[in-house]
PDB file of N, CA and C in Angstrom:
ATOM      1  N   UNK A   1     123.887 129.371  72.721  1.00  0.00           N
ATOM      2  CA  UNK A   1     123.432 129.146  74.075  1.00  0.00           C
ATOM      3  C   UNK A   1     122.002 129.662  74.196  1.00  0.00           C
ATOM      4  N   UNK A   2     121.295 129.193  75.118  1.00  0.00           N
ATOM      5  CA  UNK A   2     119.802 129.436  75.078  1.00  0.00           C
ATOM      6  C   UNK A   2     119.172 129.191  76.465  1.00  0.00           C
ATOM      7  N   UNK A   3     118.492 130.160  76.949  1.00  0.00           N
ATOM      8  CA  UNK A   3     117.972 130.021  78.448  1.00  0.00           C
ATOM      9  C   UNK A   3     116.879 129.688  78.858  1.00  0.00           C
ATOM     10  N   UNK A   4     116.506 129.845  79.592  1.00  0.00           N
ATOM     11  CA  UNK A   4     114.774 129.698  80.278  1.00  0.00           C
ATOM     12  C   UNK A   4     114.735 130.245  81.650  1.00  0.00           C
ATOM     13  N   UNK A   5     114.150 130.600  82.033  1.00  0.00           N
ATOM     14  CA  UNK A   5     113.486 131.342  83.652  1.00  0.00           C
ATOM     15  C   UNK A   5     112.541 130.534  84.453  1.00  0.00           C
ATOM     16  N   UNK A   6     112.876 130.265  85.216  1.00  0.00           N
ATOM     17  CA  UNK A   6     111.726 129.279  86.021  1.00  0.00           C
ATOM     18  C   UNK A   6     111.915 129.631  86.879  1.00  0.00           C
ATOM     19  N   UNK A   7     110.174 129.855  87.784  1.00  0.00           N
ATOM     20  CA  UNK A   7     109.809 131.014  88.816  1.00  0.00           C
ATOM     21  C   UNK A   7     108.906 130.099  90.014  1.00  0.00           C
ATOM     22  N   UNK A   8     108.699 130.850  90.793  1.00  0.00           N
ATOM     23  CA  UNK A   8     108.265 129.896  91.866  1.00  0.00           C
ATOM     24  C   UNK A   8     108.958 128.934  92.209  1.00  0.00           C
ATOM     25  N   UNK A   9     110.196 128.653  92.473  1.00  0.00           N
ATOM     26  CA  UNK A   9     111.032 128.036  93.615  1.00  0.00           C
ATOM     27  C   UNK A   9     111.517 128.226  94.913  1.00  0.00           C
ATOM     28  N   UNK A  10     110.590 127.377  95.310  1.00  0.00           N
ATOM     29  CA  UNK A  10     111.412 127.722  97.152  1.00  0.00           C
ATOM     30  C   UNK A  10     112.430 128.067  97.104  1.00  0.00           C
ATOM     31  N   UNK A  11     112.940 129.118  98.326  1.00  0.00           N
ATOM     32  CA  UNK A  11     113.737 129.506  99.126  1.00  0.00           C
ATOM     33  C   UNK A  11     114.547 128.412  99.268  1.00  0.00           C
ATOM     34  N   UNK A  12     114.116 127.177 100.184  1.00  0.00           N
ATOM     35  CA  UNK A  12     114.833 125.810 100.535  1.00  0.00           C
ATOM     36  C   UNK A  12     115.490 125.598  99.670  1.00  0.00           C
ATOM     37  N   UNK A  13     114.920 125.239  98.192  1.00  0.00           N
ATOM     38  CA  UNK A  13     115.433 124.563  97.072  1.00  0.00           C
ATOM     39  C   UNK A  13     116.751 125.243  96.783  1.00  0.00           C
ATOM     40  N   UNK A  14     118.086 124.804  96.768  1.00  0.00           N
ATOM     41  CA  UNK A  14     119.421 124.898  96.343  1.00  0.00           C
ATOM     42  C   UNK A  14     119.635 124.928  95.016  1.00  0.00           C
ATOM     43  N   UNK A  15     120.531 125.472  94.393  1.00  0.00           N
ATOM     44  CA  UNK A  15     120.975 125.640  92.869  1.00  0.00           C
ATOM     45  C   UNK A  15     121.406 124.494  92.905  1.00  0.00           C
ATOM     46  N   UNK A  16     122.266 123.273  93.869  1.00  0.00           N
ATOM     47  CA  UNK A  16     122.278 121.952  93.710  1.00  0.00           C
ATOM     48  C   UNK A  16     121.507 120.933  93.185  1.00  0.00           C
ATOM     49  N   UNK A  17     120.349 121.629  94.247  1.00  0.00           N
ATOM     50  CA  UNK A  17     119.211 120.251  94.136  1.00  0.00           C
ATOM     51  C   UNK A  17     119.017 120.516  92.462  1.00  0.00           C
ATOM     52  N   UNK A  18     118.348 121.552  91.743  1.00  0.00           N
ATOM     53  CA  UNK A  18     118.308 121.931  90.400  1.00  0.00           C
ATOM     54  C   UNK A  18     119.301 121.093  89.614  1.00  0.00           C
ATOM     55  N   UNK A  19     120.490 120.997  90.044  1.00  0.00           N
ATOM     56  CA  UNK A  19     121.580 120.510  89.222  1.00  0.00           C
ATOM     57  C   UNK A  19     121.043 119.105  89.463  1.00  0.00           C
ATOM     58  N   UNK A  20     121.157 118.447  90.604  1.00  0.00           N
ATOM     59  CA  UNK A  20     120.625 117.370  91.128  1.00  0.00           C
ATOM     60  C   UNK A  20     119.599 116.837  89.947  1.00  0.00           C
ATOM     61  N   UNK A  21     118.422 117.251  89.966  1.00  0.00           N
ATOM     62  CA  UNK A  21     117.220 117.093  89.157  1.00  0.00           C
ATOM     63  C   UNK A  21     117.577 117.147  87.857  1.00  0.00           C
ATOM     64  N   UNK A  22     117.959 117.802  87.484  1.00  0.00           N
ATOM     65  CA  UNK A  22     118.342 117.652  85.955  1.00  0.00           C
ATOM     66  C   UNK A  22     118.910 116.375  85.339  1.00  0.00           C
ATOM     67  N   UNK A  23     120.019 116.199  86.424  1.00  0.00           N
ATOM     68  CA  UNK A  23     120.533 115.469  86.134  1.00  0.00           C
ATOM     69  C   UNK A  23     120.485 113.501  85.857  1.00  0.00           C
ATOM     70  N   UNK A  24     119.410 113.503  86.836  1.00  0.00           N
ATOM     71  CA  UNK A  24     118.699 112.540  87.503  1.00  0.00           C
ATOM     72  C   UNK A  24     117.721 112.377  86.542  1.00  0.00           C
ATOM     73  N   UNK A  25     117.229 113.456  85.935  1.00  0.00           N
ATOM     74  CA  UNK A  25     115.927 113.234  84.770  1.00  0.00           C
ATOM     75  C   UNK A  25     116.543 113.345  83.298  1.00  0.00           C
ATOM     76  N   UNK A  26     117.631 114.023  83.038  1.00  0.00           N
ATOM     77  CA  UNK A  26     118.565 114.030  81.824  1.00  0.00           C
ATOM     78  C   UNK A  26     119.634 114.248  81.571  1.00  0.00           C
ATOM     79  N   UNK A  27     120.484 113.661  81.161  1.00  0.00           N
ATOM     80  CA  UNK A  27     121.876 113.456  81.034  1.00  0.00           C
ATOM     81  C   UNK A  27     121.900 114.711  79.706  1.00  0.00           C
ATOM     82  N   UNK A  28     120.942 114.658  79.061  1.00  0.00           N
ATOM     83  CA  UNK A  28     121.904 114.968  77.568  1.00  0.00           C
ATOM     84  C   UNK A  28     121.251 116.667  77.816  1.00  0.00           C
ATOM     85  N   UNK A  29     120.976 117.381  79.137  1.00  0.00           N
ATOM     86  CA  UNK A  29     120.621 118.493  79.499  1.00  0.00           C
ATOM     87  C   UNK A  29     121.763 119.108  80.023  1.00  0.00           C
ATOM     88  N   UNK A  30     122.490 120.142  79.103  1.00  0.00           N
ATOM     89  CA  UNK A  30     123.841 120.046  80.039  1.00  0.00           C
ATOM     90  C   UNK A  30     123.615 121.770  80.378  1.00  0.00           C
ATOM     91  N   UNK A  31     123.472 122.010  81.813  1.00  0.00           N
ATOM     92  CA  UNK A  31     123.572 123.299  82.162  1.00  0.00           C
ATOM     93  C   UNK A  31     124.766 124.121  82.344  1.00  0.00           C
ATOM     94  N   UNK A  32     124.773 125.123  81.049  1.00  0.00           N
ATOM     95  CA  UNK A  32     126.046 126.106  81.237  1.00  0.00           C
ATOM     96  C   UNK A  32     126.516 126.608  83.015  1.00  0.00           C
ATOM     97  N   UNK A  33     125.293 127.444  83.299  1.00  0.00           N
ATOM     98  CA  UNK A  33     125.164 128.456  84.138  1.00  0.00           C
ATOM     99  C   UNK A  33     123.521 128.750  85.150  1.00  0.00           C
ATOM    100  N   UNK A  34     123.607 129.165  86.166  1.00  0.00           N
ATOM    101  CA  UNK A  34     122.707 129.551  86.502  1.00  0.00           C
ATOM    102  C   UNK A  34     122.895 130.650  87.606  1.00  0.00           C
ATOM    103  N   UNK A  35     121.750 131.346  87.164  1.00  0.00           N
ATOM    104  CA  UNK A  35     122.192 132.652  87.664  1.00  0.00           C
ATOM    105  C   UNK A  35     120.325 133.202  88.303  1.00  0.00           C
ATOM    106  N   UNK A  36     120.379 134.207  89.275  1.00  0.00           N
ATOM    107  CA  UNK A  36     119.601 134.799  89.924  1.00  0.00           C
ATOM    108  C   UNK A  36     118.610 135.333  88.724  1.00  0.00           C
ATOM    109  N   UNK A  37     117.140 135.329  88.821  1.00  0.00           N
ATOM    110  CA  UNK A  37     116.726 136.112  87.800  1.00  0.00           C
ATOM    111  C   UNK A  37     115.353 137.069  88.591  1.00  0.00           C
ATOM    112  N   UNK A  38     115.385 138.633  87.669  1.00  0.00           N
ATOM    113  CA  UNK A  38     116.361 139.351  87.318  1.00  0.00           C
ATOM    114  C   UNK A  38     117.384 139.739  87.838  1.00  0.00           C
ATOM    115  N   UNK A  39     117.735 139.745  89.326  1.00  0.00           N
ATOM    116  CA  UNK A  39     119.278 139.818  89.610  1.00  0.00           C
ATOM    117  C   UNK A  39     118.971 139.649  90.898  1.00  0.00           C
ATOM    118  N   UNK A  40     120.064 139.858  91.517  1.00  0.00           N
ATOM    119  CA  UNK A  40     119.693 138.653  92.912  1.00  0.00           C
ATOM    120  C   UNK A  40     119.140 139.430  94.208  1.00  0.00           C
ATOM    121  N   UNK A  41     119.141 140.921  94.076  1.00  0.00           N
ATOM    122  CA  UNK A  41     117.764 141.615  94.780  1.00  0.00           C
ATOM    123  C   UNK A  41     116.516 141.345  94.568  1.00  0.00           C
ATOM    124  N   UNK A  42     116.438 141.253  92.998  1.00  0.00           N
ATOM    125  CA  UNK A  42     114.692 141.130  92.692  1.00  0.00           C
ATOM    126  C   UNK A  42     114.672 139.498  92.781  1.00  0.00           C
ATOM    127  N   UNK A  43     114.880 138.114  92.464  1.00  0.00           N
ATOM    128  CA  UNK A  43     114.698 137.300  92.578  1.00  0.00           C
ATOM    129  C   UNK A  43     113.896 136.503  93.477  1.00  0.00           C
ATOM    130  N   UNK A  44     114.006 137.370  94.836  1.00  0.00           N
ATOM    131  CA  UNK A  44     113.152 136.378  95.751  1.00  0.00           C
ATOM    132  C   UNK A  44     111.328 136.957  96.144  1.00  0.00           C
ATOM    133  N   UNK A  45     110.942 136.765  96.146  1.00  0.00           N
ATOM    134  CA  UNK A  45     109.113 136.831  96.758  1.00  0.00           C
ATOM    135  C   UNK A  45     109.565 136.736  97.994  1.00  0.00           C
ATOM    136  N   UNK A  46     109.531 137.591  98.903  1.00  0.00           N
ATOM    137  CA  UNK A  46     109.706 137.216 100.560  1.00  0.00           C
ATOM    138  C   UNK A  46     107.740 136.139 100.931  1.00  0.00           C
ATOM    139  N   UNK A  47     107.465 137.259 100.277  1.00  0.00           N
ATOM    140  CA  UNK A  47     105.491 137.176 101.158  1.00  0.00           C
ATOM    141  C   UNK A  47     105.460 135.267 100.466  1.00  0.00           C
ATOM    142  N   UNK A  48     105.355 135.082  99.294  1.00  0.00           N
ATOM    143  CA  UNK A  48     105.632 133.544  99.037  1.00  0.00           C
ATOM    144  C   UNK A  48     106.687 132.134  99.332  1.00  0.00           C
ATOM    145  N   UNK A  49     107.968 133.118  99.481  1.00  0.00           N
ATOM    146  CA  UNK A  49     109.363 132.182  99.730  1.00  0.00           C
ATOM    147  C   UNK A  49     109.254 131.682  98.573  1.00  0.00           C
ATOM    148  N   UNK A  50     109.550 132.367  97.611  1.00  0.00           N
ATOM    149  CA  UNK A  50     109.729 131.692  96.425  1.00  0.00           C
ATOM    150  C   UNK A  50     110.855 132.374  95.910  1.00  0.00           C
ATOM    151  N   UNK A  51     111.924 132.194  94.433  1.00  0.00           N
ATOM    152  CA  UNK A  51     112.976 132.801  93.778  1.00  0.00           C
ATOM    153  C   UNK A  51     112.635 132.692  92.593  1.00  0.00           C
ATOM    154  N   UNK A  52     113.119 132.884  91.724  1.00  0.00           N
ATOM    155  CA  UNK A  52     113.561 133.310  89.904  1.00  0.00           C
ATOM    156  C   UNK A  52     114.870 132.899  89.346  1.00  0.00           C
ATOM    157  N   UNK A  53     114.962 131.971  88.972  1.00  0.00           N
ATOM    158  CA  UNK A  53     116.737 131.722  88.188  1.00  0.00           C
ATOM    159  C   UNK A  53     116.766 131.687  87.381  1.00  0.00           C
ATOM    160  N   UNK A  54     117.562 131.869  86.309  1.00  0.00           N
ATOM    161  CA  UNK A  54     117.385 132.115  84.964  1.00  0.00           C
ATOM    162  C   UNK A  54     119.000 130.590  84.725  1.00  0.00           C
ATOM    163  N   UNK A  55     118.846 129.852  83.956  1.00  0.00           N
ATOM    164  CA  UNK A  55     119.400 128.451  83.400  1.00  0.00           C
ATOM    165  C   UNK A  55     119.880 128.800  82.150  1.00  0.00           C
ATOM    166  N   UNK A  56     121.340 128.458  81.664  1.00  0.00           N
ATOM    167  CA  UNK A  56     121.877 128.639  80.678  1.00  0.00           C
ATOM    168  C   UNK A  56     122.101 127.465  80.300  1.00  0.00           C
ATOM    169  N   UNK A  57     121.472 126.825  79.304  1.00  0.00           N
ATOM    170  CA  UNK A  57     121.718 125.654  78.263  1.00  0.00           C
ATOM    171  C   UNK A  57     122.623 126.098  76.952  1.00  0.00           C
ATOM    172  N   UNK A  58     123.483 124.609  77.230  1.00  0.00           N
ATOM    173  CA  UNK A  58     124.398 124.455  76.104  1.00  0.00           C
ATOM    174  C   UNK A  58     124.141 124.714  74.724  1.00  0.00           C
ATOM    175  N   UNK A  59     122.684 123.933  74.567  1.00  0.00           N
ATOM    176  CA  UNK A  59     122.067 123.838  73.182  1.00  0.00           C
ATOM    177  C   UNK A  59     120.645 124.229  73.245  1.00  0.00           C
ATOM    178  N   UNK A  60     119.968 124.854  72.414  1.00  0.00           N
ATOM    179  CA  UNK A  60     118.997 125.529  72.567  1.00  0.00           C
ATOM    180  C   UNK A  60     117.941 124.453  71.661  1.00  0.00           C
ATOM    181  N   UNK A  61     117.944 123.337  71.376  1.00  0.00           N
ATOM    182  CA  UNK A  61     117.518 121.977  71.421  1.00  0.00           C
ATOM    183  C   UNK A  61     116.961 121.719  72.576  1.00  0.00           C
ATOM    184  N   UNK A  62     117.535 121.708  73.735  1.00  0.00           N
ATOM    185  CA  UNK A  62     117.454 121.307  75.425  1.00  0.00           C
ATOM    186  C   UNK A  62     116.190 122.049  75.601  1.00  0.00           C
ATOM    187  N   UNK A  63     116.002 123.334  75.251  1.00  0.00           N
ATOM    188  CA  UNK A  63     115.100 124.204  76.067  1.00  0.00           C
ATOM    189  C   UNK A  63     113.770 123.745  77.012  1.00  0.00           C
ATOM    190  N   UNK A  64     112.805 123.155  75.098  1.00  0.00           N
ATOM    191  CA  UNK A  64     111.709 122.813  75.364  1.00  0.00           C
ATOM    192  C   UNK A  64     111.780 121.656  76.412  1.00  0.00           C
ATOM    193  N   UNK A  65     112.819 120.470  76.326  1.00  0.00           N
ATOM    194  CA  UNK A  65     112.657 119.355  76.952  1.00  0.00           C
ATOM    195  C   UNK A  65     112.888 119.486  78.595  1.00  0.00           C
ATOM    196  N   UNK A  66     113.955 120.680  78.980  1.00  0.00           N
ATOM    197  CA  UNK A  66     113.790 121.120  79.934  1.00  0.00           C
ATOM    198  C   UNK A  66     112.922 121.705  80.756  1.00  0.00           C
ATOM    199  N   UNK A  67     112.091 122.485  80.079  1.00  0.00           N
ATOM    200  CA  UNK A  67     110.795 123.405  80.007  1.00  0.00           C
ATOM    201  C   UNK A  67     109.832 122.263  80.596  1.00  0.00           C
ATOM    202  N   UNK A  68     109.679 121.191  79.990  1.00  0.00           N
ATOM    203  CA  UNK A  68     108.703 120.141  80.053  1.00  0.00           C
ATOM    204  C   UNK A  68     109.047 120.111  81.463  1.00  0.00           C
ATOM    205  N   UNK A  69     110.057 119.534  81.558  1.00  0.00           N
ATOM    206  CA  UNK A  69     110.545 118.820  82.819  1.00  0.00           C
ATOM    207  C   UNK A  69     110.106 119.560  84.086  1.00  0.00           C
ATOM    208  N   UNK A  70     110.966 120.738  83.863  1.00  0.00           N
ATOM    209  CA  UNK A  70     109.817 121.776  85.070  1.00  0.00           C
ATOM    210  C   UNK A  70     108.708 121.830  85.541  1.00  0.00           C
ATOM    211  N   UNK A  71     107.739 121.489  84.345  1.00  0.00           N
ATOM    212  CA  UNK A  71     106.341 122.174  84.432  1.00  0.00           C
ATOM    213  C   UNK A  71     105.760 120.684  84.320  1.00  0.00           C
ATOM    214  N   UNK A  72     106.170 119.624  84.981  1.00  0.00           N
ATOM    215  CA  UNK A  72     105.310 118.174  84.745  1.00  0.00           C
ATOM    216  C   UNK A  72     104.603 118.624  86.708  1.00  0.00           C
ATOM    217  N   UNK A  73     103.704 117.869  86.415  1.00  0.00           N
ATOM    218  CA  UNK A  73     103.002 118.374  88.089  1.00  0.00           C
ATOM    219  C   UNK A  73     103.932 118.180  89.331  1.00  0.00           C
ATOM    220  N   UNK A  74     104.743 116.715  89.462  1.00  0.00           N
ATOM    221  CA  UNK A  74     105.414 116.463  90.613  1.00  0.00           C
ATOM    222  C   UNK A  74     106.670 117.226  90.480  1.00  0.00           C
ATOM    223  N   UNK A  75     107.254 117.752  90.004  1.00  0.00           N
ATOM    224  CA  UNK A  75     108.548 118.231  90.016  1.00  0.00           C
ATOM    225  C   UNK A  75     108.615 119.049  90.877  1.00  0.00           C
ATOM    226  N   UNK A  76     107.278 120.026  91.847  1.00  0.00           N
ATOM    227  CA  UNK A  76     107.847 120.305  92.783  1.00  0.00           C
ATOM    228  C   UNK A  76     108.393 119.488  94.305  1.00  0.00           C
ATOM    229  N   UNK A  77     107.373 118.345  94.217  1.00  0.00           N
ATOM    230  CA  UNK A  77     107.417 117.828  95.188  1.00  0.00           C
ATOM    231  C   UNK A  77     108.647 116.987  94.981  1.00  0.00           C
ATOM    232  N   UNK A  78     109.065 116.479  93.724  1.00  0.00           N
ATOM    233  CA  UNK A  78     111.016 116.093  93.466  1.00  0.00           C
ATOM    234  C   UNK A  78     111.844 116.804  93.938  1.00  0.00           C
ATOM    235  N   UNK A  79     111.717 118.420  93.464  1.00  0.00           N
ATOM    236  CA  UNK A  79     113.119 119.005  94.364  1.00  0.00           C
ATOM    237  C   UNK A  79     112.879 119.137  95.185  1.00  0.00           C
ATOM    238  N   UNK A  80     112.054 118.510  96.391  1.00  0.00           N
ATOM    239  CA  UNK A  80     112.083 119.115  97.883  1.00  0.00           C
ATOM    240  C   UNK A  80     112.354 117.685  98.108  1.00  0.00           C
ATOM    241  N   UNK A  81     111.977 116.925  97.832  1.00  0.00           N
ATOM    242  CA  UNK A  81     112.397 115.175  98.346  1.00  0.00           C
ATOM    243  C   UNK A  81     114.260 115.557  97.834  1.00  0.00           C
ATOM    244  N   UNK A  82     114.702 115.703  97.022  1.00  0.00           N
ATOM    245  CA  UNK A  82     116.041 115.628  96.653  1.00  0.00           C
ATOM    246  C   UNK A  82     116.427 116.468  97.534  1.00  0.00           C
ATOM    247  N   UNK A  83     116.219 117.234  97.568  1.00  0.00           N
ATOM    248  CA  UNK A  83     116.707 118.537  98.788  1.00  0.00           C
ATOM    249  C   UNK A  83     116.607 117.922 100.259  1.00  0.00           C
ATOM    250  N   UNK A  84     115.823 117.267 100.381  1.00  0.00           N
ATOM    251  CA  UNK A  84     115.326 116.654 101.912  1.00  0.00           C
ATOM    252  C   UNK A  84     116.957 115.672 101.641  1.00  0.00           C
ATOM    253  N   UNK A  85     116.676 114.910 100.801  1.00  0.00           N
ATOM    254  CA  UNK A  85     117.839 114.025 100.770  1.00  0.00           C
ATOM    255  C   UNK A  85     119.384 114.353 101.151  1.00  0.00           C
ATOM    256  N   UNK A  86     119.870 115.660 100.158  1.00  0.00           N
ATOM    257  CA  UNK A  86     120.863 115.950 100.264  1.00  0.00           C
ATOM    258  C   UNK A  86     120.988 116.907 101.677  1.00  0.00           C
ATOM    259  N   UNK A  87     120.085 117.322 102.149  1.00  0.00           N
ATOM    260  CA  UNK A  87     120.257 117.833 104.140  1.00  0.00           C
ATOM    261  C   UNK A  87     120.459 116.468 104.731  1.00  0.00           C
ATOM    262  N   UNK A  88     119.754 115.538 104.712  1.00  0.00           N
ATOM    263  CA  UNK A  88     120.074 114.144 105.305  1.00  0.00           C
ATOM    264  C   UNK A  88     121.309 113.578 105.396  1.00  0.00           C
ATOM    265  N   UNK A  89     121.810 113.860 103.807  1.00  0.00           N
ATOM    266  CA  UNK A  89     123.227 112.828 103.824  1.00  0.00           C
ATOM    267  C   UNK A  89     124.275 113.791 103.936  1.00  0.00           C
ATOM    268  N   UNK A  90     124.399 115.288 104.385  1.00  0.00           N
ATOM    269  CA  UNK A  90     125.320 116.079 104.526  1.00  0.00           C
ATOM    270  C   UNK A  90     124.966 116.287 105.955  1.00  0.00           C
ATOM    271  N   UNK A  91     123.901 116.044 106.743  1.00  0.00           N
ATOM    272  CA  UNK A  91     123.870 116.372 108.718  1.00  0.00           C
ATOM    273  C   UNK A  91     123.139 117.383 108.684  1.00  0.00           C
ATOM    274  N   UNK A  92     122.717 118.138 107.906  1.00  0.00           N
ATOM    275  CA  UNK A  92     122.523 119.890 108.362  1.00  0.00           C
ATOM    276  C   UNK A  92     121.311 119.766 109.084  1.00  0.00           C
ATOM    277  N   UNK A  93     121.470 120.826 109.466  1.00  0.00           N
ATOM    278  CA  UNK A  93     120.090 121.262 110.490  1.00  0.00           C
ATOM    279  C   UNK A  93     118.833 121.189 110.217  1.00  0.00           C
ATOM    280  N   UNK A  94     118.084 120.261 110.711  1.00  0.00           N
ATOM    281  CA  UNK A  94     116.603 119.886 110.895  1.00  0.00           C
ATOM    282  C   UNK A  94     115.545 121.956 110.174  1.00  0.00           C
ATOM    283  N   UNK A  95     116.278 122.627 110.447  1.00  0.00           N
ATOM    284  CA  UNK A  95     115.513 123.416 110.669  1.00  0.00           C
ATOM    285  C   UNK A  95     115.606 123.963 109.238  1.00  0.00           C
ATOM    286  N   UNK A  96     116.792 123.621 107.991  1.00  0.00           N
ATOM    287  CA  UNK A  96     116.678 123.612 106.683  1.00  0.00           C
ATOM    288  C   UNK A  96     115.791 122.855 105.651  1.00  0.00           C
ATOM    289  N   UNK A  97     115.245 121.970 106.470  1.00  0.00           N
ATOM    290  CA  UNK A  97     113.950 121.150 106.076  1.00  0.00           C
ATOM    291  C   UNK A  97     112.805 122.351 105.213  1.00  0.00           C
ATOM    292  N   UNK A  98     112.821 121.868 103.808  1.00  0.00           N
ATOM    293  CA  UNK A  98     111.767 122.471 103.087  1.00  0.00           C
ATOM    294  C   UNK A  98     110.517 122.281 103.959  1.00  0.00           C
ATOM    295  N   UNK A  99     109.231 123.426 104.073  1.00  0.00           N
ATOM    296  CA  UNK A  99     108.190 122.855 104.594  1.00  0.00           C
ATOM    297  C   UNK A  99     107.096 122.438 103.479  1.00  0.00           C
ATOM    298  N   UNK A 100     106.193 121.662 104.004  1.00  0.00           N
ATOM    299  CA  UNK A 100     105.323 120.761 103.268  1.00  0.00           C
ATOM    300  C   UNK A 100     104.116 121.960 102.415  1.00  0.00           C
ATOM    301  N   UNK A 101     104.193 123.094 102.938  1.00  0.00           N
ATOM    302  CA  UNK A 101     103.537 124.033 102.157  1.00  0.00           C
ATOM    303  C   UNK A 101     103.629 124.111 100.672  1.00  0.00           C
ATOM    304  N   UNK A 102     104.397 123.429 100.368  1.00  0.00           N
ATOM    305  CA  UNK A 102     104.986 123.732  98.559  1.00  0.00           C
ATOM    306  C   UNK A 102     104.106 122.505  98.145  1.00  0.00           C
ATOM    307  N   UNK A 103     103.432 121.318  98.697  1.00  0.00           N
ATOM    308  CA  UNK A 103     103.344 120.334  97.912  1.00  0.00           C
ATOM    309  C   UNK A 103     101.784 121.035  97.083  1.00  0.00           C
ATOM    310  N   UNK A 104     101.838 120.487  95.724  1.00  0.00           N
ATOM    311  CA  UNK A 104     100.933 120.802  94.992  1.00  0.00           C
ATOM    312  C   UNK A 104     100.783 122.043  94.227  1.00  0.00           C
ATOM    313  N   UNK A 105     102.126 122.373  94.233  1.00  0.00           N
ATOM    314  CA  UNK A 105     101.822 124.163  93.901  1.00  0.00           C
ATOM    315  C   UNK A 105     102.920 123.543  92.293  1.00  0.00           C
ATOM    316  N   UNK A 106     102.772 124.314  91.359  1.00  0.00           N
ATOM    317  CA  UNK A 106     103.999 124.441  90.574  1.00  0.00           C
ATOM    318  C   UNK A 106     104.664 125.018  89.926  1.00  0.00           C
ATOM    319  N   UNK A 107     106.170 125.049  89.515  1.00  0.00           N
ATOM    320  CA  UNK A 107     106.577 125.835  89.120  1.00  0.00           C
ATOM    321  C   UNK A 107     106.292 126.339  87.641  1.00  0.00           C
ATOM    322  N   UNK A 108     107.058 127.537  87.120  1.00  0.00           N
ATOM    323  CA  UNK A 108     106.086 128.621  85.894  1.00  0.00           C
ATOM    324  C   UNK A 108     107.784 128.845  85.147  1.00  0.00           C
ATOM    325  N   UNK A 109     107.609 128.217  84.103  1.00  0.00           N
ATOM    326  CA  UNK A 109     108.966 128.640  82.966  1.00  0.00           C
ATOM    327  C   UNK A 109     108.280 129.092  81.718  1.00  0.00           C
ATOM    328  N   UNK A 110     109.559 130.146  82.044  1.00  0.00           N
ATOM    329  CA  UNK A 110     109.732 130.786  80.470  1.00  0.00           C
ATOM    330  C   UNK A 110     110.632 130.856  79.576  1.00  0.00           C
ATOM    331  N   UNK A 111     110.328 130.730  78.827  1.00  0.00           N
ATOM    332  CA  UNK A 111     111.969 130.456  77.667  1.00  0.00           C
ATOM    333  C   UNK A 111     112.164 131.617  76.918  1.00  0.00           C
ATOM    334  N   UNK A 112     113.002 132.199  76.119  1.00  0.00           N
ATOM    335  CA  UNK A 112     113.559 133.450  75.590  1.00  0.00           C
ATOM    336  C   UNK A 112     113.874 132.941  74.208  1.00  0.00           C
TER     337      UNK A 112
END
């Protein structure tokens, strides 16, 4: 098994949408686990609204291609459209709406 850390994710963004995205961009990416990183006190940036998760891959093959996937420029602005999506087609509250502050920023992985 083999992990990676990817930092700078909105608050908004759900461990779904993540699953979501992966999935949507690769099938043969199969995520064990995901978990808070370093643990789920330190994980969040209040002053940014950002988190830390640390991703457990099946095969440590996956890493780099995952790694890529993260760090391509639009992928932030993907999980907030997927995220927008899945508040849409579940009703929730207008006020769970990612804000547009994230567009252009991106996320930072590290692999182990």
């Amino acid at each position: 098994m083999a992990s990676l850390v990817v930092s700078n994710i909105p608050l908004c963004v759900s461990d779904v949408t993540i699953l979501k995205f992966l999935n949507d961009k690769s099938h043969a990416a199969h995520i064990e686990h995901i978990q808070p990183f370093p643990d789920a006190y330190h994980c969040i940036n209040d002053k940014a609204s950002t988190r830390c998760l640390q991703l457990f891959l099946k095969n440590s093959d996956q890493v780099n291609y995952v790694k890529d996937l993260f760090e391509m420029d639009k992928t932030l602005d993907a999980l907030i459209e997927i995220q927008n999506d899945l508040i849409r087609s579940h009703k929730m509250d207008n006020n769970a709406m990612p804000p547009s502050s994230f567009s252009g920023r991106r996320l930072s992985v590290t692999t182990s």
